[in-house]
N, C-alpha and C. Protein backbone atom coordinates (compact mmCIF):
# COMPACT_ATOMS: atom_id res chain seq x y z
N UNK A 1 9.49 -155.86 -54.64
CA UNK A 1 8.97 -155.43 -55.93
C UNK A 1 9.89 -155.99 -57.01
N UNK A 2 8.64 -156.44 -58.21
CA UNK A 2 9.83 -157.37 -59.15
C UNK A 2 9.66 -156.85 -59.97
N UNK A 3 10.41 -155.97 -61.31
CA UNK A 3 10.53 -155.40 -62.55
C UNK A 3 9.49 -156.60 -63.61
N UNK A 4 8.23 -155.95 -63.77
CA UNK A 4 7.44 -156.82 -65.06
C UNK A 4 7.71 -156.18 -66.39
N UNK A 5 7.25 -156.43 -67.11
CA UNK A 5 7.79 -156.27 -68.56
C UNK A 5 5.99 -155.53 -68.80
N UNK A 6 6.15 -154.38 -69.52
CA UNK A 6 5.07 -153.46 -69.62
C UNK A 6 5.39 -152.50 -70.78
N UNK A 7 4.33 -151.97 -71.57
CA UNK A 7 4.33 -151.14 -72.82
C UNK A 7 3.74 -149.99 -72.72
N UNK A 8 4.36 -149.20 -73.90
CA UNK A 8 3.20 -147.75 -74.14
C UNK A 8 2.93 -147.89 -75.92
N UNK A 9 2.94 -146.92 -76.48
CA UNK A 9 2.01 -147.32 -77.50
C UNK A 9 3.18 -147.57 -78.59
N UNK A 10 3.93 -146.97 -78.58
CA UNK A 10 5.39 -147.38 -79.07
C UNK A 10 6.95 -147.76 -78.25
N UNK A 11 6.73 -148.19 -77.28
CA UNK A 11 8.05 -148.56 -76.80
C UNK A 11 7.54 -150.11 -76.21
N UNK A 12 8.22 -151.02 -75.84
CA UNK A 12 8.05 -152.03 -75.08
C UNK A 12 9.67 -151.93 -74.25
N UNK A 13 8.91 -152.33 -72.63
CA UNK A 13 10.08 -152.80 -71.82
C UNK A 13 9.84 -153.79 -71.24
N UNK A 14 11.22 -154.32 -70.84
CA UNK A 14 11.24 -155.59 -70.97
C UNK A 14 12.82 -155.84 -69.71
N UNK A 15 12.16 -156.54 -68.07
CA UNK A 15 13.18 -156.52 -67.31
C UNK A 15 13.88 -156.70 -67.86
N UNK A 16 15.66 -156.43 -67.76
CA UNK A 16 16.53 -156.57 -67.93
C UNK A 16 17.68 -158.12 -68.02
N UNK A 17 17.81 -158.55 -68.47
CA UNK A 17 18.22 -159.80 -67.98
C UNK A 17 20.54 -160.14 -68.59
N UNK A 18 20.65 -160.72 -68.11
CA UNK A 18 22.10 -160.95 -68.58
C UNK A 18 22.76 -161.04 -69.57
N UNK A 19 21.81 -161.48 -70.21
CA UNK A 19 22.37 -161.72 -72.17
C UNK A 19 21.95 -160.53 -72.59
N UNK A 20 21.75 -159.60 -72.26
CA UNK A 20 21.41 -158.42 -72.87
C UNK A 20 22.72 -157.41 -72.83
N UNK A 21 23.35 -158.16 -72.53
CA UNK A 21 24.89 -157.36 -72.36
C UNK A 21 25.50 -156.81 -73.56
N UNK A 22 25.52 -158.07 -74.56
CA UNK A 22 26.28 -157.72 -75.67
C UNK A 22 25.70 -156.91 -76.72
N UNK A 23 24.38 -156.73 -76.70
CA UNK A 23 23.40 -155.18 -77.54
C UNK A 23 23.42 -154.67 -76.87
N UNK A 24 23.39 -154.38 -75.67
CA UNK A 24 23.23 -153.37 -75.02
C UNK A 24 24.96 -152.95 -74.97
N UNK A 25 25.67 -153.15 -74.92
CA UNK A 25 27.48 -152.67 -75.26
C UNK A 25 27.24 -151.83 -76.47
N UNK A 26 26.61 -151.74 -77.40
CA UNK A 26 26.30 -151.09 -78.70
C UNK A 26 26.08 -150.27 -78.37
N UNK A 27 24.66 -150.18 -77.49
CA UNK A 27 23.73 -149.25 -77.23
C UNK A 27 24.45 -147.80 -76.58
N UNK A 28 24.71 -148.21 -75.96
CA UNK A 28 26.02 -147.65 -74.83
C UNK A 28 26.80 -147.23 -75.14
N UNK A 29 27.53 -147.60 -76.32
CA UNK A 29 28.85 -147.90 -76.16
C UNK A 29 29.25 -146.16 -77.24
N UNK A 30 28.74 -145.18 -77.23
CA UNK A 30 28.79 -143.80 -77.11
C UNK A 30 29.44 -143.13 -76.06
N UNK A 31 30.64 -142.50 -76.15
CA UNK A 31 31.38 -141.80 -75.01
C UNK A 31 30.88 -140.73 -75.18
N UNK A 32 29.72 -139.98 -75.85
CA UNK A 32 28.74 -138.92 -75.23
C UNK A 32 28.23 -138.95 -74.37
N UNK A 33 27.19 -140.11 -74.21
CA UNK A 33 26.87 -140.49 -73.22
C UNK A 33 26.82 -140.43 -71.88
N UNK A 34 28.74 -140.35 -71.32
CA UNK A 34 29.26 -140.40 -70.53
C UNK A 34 29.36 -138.69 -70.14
N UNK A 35 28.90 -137.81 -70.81
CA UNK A 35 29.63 -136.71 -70.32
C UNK A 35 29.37 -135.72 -69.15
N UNK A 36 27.66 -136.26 -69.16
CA UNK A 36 27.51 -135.67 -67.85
C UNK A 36 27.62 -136.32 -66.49
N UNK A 37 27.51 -138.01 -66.76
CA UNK A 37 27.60 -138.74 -65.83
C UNK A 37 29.26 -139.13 -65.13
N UNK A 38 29.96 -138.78 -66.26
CA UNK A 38 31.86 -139.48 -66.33
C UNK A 38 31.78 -140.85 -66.16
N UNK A 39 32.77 -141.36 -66.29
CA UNK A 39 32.92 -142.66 -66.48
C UNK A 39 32.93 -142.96 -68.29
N UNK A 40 32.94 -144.14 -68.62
CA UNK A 40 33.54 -144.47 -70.11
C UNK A 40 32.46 -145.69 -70.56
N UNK A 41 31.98 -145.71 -71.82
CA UNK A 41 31.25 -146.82 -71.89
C UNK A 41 32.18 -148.28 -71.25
N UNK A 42 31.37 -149.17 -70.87
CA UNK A 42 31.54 -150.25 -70.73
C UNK A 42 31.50 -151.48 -72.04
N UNK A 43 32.63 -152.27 -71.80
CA UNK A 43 32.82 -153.11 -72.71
C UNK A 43 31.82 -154.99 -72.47
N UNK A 44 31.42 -155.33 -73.61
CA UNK A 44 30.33 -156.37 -73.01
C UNK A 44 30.88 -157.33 -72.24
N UNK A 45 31.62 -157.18 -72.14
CA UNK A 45 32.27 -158.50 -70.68
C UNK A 45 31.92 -157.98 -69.61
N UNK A 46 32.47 -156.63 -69.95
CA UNK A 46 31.62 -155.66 -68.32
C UNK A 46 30.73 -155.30 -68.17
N UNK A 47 29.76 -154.99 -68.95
CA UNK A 47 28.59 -155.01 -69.14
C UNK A 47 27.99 -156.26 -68.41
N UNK A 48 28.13 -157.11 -69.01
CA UNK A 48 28.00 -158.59 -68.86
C UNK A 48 28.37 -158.57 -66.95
N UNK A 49 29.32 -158.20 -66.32
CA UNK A 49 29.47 -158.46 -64.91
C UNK A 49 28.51 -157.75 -64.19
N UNK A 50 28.10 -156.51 -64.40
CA UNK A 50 27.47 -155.45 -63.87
C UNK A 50 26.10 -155.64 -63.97
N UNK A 51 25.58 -156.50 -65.13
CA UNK A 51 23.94 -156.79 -65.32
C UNK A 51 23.83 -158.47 -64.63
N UNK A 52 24.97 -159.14 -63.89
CA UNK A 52 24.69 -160.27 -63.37
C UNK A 52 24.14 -159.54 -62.02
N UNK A 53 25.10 -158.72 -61.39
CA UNK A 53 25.20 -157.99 -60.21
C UNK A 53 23.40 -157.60 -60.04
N UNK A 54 23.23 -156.35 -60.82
CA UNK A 54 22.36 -155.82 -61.02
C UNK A 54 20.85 -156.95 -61.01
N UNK A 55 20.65 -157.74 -61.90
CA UNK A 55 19.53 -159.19 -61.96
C UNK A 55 19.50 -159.99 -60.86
N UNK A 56 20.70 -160.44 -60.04
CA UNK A 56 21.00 -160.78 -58.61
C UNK A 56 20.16 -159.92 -57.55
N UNK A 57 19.77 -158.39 -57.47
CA UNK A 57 19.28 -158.05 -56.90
C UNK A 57 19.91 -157.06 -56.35
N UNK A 58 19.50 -156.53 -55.22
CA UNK A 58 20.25 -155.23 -54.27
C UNK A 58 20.70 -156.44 -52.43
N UNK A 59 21.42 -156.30 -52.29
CA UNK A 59 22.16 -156.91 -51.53
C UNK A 59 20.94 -156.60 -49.97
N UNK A 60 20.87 -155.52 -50.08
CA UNK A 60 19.64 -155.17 -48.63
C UNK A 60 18.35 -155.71 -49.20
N UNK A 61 17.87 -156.44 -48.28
CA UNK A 61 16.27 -156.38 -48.31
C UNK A 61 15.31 -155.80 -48.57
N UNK A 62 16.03 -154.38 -48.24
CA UNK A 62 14.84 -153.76 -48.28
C UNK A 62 14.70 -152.65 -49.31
N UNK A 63 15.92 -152.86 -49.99
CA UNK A 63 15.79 -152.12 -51.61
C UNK A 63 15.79 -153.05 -52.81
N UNK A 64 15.29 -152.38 -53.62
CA UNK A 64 14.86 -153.14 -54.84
C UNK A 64 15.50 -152.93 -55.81
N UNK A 65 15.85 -153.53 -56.67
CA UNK A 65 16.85 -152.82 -57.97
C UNK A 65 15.72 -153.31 -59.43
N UNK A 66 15.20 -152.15 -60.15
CA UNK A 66 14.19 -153.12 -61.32
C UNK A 66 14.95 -152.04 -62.40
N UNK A 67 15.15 -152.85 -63.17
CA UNK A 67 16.24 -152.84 -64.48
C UNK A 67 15.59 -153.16 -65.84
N UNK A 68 15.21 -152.52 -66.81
CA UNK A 68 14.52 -152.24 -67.65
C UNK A 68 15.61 -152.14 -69.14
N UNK A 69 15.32 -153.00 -70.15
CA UNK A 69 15.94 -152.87 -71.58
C UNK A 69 14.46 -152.28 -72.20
N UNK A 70 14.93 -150.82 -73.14
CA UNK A 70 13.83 -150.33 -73.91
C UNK A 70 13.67 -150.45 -75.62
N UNK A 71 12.97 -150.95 -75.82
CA UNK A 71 12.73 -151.32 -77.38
C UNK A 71 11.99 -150.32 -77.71
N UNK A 72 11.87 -150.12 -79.45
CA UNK A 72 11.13 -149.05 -80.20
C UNK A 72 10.29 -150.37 -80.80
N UNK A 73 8.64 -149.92 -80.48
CA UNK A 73 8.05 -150.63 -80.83
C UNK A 73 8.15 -152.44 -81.29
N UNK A 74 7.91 -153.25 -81.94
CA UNK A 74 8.24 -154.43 -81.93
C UNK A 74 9.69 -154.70 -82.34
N UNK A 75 10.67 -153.60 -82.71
CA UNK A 75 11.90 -154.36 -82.72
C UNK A 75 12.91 -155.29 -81.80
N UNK A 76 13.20 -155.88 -82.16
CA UNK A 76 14.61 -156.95 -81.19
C UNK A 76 15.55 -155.74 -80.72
N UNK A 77 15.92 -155.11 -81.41
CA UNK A 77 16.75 -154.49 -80.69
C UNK A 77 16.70 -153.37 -79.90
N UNK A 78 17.65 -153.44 -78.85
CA UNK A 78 17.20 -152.65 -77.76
C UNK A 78 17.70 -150.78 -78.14
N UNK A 79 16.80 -149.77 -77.82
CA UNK A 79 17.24 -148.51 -77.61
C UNK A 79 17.62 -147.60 -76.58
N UNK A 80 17.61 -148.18 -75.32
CA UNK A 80 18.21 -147.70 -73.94
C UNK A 80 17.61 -148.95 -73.09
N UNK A 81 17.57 -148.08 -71.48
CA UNK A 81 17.33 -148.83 -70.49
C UNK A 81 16.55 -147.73 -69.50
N UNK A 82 15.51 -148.21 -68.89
CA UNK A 82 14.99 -147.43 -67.30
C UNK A 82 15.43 -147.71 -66.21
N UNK A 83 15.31 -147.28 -65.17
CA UNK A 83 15.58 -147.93 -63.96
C UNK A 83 14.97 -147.05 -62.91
N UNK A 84 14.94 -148.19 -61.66
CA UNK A 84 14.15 -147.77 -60.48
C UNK A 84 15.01 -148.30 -59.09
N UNK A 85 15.44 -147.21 -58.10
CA UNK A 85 16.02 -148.02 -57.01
C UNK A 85 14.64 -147.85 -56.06
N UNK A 86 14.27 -148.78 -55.79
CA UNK A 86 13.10 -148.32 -54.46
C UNK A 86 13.34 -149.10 -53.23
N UNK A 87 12.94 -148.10 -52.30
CA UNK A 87 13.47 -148.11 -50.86
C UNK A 87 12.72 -146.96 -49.93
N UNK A 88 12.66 -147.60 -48.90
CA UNK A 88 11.69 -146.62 -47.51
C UNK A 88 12.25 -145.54 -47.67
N UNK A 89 11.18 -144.31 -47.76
CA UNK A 89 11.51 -143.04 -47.42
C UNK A 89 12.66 -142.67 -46.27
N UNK A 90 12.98 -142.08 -46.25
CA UNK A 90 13.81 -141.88 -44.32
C UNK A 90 12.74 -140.49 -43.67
N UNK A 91 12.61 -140.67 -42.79
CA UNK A 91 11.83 -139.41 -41.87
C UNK A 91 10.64 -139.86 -41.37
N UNK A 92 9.68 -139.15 -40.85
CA UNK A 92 8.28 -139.97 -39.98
C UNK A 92 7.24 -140.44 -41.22
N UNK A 93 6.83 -139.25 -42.65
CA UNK A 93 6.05 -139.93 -43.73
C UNK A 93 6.88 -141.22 -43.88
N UNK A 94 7.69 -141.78 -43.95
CA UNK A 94 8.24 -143.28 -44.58
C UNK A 94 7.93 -143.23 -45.83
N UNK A 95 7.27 -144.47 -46.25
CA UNK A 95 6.61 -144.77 -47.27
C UNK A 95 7.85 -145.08 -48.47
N UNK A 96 7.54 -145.64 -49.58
CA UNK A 96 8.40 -145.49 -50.70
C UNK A 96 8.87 -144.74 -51.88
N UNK A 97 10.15 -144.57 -51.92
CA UNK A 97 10.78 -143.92 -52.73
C UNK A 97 11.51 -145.06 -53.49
N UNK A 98 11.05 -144.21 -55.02
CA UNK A 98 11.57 -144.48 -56.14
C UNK A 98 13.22 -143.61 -57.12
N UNK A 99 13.87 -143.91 -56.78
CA UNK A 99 15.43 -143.24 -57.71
C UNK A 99 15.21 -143.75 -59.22
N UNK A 100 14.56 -143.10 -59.78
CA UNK A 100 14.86 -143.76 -61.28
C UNK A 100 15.97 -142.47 -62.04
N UNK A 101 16.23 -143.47 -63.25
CA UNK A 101 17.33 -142.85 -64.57
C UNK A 101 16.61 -143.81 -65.79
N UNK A 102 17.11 -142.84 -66.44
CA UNK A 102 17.18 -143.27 -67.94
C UNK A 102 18.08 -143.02 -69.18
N UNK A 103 18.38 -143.74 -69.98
CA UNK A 103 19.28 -143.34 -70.65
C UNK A 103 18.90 -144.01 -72.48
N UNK A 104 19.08 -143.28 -73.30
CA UNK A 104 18.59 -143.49 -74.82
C UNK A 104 19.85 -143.63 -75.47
N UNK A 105 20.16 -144.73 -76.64
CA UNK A 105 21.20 -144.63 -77.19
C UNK A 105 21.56 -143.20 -77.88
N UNK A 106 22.34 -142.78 -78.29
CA UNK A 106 23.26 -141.63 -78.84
C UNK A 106 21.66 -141.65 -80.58
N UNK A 107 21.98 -142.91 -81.84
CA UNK A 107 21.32 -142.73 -82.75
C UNK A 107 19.76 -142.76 -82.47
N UNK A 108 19.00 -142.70 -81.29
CA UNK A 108 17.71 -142.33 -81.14
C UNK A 108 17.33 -141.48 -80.26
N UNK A 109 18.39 -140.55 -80.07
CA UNK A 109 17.77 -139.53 -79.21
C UNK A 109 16.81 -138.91 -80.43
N UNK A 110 16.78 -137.40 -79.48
CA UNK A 110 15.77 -136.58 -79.85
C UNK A 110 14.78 -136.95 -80.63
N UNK A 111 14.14 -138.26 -80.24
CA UNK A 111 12.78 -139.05 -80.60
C UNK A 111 11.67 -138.75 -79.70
N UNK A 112 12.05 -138.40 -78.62
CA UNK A 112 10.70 -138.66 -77.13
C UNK A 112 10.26 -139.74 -76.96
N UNK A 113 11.50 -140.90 -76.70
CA UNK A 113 11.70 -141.89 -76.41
C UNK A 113 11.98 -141.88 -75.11
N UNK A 114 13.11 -141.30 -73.97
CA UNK A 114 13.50 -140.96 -73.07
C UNK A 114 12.13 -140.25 -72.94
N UNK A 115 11.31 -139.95 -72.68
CA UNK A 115 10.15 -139.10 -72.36
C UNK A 115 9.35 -140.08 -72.05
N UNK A 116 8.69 -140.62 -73.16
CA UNK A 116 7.84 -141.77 -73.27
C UNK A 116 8.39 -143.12 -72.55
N UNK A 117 9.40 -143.30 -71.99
CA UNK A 117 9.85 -144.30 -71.02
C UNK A 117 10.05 -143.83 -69.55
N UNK A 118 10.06 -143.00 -69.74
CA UNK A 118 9.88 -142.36 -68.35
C UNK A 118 8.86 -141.89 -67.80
N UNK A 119 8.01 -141.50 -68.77
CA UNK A 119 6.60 -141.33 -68.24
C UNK A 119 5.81 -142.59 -67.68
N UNK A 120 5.98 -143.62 -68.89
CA UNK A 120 5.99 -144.95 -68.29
C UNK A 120 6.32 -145.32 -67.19
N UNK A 121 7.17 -145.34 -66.71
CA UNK A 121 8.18 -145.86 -65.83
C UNK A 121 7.07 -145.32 -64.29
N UNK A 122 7.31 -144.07 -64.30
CA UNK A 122 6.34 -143.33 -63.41
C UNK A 122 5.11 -143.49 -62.88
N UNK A 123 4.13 -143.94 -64.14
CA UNK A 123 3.24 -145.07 -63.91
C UNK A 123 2.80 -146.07 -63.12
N UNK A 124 4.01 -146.95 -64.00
CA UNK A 124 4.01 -148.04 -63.29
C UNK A 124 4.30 -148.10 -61.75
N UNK A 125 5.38 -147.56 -61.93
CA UNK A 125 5.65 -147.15 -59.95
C UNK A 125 4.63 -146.70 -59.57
N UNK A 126 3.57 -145.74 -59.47
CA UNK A 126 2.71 -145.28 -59.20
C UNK A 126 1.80 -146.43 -58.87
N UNK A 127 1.07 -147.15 -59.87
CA UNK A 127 0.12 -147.96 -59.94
C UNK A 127 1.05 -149.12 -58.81
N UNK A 128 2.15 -149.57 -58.61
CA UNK A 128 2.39 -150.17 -57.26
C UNK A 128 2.34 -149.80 -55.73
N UNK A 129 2.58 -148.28 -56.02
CA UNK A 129 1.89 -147.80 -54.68
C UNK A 129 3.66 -147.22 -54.09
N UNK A 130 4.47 -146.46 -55.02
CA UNK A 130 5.23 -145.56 -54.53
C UNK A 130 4.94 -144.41 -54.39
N UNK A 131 5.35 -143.86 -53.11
CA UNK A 131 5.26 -142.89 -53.27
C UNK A 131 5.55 -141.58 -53.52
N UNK A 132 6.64 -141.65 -54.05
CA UNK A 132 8.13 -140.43 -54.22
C UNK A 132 8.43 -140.73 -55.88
N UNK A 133 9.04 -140.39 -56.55
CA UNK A 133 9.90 -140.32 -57.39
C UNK A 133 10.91 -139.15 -57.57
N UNK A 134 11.96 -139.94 -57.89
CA UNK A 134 13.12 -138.60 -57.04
C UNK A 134 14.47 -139.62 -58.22
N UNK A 135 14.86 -138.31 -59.33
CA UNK A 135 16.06 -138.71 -60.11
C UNK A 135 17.23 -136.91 -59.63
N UNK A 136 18.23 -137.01 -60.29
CA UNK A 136 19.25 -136.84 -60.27
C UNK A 136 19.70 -136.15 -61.77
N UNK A 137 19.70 -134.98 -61.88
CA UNK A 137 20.27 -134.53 -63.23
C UNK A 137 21.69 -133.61 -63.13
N UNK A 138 22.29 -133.55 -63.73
CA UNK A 138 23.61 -132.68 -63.98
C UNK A 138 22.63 -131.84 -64.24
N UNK A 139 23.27 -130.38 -63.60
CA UNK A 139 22.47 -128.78 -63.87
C UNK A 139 22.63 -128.48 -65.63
N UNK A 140 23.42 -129.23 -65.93
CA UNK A 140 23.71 -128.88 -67.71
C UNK A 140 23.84 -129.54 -68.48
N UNK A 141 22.47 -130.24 -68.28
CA UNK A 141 22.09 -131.75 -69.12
C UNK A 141 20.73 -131.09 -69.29
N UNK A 142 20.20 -130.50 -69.98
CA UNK A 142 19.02 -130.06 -70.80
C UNK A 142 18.66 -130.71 -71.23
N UNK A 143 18.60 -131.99 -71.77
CA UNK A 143 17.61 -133.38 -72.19
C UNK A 143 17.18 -133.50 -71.36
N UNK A 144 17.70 -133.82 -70.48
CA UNK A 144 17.44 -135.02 -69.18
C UNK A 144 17.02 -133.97 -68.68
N UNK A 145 16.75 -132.78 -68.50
CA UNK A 145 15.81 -131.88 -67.46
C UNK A 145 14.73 -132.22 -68.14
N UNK A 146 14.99 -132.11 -69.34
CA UNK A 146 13.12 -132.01 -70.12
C UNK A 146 12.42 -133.59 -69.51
N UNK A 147 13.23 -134.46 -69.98
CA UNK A 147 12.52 -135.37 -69.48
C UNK A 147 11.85 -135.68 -68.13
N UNK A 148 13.17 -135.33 -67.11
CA UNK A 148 11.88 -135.14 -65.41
C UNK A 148 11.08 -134.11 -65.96
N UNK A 149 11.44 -133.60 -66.16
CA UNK A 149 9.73 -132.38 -66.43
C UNK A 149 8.60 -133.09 -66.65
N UNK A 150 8.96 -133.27 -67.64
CA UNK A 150 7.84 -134.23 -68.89
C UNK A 150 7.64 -135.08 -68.17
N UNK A 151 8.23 -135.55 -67.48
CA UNK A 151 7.60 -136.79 -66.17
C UNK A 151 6.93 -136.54 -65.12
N UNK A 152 6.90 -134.92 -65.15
CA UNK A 152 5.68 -134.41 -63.83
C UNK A 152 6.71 -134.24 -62.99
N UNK A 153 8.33 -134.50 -62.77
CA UNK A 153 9.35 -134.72 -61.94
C UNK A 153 9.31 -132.56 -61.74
N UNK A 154 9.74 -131.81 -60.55
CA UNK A 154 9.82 -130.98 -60.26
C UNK A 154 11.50 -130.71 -59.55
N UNK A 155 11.86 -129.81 -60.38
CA UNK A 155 13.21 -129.18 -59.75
C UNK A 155 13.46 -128.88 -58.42
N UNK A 156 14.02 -128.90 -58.01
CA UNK A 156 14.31 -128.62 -56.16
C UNK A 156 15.85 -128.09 -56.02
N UNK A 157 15.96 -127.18 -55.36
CA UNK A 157 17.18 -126.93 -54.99
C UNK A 157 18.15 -127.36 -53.81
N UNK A 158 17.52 -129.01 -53.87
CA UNK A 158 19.21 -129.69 -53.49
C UNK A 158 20.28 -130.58 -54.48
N UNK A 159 20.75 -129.96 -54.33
CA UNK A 159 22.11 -131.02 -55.26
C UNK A 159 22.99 -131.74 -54.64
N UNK A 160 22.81 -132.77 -55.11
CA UNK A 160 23.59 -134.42 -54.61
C UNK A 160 24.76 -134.73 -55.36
N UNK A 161 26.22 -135.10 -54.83
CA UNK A 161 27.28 -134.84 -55.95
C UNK A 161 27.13 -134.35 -57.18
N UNK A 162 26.49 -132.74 -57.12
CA UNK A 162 26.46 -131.76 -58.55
C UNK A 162 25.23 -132.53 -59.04
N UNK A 163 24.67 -133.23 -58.76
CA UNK A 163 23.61 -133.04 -59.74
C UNK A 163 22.38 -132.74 -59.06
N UNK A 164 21.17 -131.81 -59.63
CA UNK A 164 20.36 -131.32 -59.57
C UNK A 164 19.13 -132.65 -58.81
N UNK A 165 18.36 -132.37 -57.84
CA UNK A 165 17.38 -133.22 -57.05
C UNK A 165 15.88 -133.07 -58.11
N UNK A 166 15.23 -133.90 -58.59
CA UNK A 166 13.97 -133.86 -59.03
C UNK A 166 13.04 -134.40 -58.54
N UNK A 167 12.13 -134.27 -58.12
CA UNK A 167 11.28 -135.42 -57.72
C UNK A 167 9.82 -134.70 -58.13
N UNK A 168 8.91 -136.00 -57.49
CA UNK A 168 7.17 -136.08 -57.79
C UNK A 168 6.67 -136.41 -56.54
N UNK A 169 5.70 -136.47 -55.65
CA UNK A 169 5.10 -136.86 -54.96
C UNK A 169 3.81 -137.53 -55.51
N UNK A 170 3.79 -138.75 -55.72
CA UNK A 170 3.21 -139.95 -56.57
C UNK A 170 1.76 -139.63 -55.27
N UNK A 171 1.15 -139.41 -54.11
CA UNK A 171 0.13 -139.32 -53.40
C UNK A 171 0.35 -141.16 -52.94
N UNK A 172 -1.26 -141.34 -52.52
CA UNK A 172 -1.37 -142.58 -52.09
C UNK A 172 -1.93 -143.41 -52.87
């Protein structure tokens, strides 16, 4: 599965590609950001190493890495990123599972931007024929709950290094 470039009525995304390092270091580059996830923004050189990595692909075959820069309507510049790890279920259903995240710069949150890209996002996986969607929230990240919500994503009580399990069962 290859990350296409796809819209909603105000956002456009657009795979991810390498030169997107140095706006996207902007984008990012908020140590709020970081607080539920830890870690520190990245600087565009590193940025820059991590989105070669990332566009290169997932090292296994049989996972996919699709990497998403999100725009507000026709602007150039970017306002976050989506993402999707997909890979075979484990257990006798199989089938595919989707790991997505998302993340909105710091000056466009509380837009329903992160909503509206994720709903997207969901979609599209869908319309390829996954069948899971399954993200990862810190229990005390209240954005990011709303948004799996708002994505049809359902709470579950397993937690994976502290953060909260969400998922969807996308059907067939």
């Amino acid at each position: 599965m290859v990350a296409q470039p796809f819209a909603t009525h105000r956002l456009r995304l657009r795979p991810l590609q390498v030169d997107d390092a140095a706006t996207m270091a902007d984008v990012l580059g908020d140590p709020a950001l970081h607080v539920f996830t830890g870690g520190a923004p990245l600087s565009a050189d590193d940025l820059r190493v991590r989105y070669e990595r990332l566009v290169a692909g997932s090292p296994d075959p049989d996972v996919g890495w699709l990497n998403w820069v999100v725009r507000l309507g026709s602007a150039r510049e970017p306002v976050g990123t989506v993402q999707a790890t997909v890979g075979r279920a484990a257990g006798p259903a199989g089938g595919l599972t989707a790991e997505i995240a998302w993340v909105v710069g710091t000056p466009w949150q509380g837009r329903g931007i992160a909503t509206e890209a994720a709903q997207a996002l969901v979609g599209w996986l869908r319309e390829r024929g996954i069948g899971r969607v399954v993200a990862h929230v810190h229990p005390d990240h209240t954005a990011s709950a709303s948004v799996a919500a708002a994505a049809g994503l359902e709470r579950t009580d397993v937690l994976n290094d502290g953060e909260v399990r969400w998922q969807r069962d996308l059907g067939p």
